[in-house]
Protein backbone atom coordinates (compact mmCIF):
# COMPACT_ATOMS: atom_id res chain seq x y z
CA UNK A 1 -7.02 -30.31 19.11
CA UNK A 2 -5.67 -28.60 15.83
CA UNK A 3 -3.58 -25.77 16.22
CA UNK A 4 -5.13 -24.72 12.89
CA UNK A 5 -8.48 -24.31 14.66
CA UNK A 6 -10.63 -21.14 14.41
CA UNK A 7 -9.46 -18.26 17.12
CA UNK A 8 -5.69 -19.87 17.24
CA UNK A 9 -3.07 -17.24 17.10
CA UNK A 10 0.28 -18.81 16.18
CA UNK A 11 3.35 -16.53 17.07
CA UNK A 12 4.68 -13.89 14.83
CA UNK A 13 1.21 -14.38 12.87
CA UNK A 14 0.12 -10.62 13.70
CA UNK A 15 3.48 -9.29 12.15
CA UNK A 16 2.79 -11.56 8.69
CA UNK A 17 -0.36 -10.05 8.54
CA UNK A 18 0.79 -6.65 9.32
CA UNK A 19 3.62 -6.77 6.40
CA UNK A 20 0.86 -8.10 3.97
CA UNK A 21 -1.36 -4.87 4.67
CA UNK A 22 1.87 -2.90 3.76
CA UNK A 23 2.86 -4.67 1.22
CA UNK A 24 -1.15 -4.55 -0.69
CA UNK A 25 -0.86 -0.53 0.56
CA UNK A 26 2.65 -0.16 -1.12
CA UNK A 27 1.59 -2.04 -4.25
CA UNK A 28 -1.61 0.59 -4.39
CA UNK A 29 0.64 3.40 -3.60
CA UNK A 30 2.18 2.87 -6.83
CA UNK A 31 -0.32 1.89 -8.96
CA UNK A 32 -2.02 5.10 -7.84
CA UNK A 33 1.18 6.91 -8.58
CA UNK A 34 1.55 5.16 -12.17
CA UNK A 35 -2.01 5.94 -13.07
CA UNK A 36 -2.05 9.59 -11.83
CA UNK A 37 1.59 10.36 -13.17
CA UNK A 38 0.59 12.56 -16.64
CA UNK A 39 -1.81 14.59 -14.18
CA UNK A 40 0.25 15.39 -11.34
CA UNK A 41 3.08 15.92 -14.08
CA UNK A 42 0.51 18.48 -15.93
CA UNK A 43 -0.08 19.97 -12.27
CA UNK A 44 2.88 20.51 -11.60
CA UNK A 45 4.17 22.21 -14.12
CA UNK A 46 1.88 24.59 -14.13
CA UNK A 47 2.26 25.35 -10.37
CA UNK A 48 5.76 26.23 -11.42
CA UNK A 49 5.01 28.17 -14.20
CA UNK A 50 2.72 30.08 -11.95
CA UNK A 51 5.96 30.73 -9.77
């Protein structure tokens, strides 16, 4: 039988797939961050002005 078959765990395969959530999860993080950047700038400032 193929150790590539359907429902075969190979070790350390649960921490790849682990690191490739946080990796997708990192990459969205800053995306997110890069998108949002003039607003939470704009936000902000104006929380500090209010200060």
């Amino acid at each position: 039988m193929s150790s590539i078959a359907l429902g075969v765990r190979q070790p350390g395969q649960g921490l790849a797939e682990y690191a490739l959530i946080l990796s997708l999860i990192a990459i969205l993080a800053v995306a997110a961050l890069l998108f949002l950047s003039g607003r939470i700038d704009t936000i902000l400032s104006v929380i500090g002005h209010d200060l």
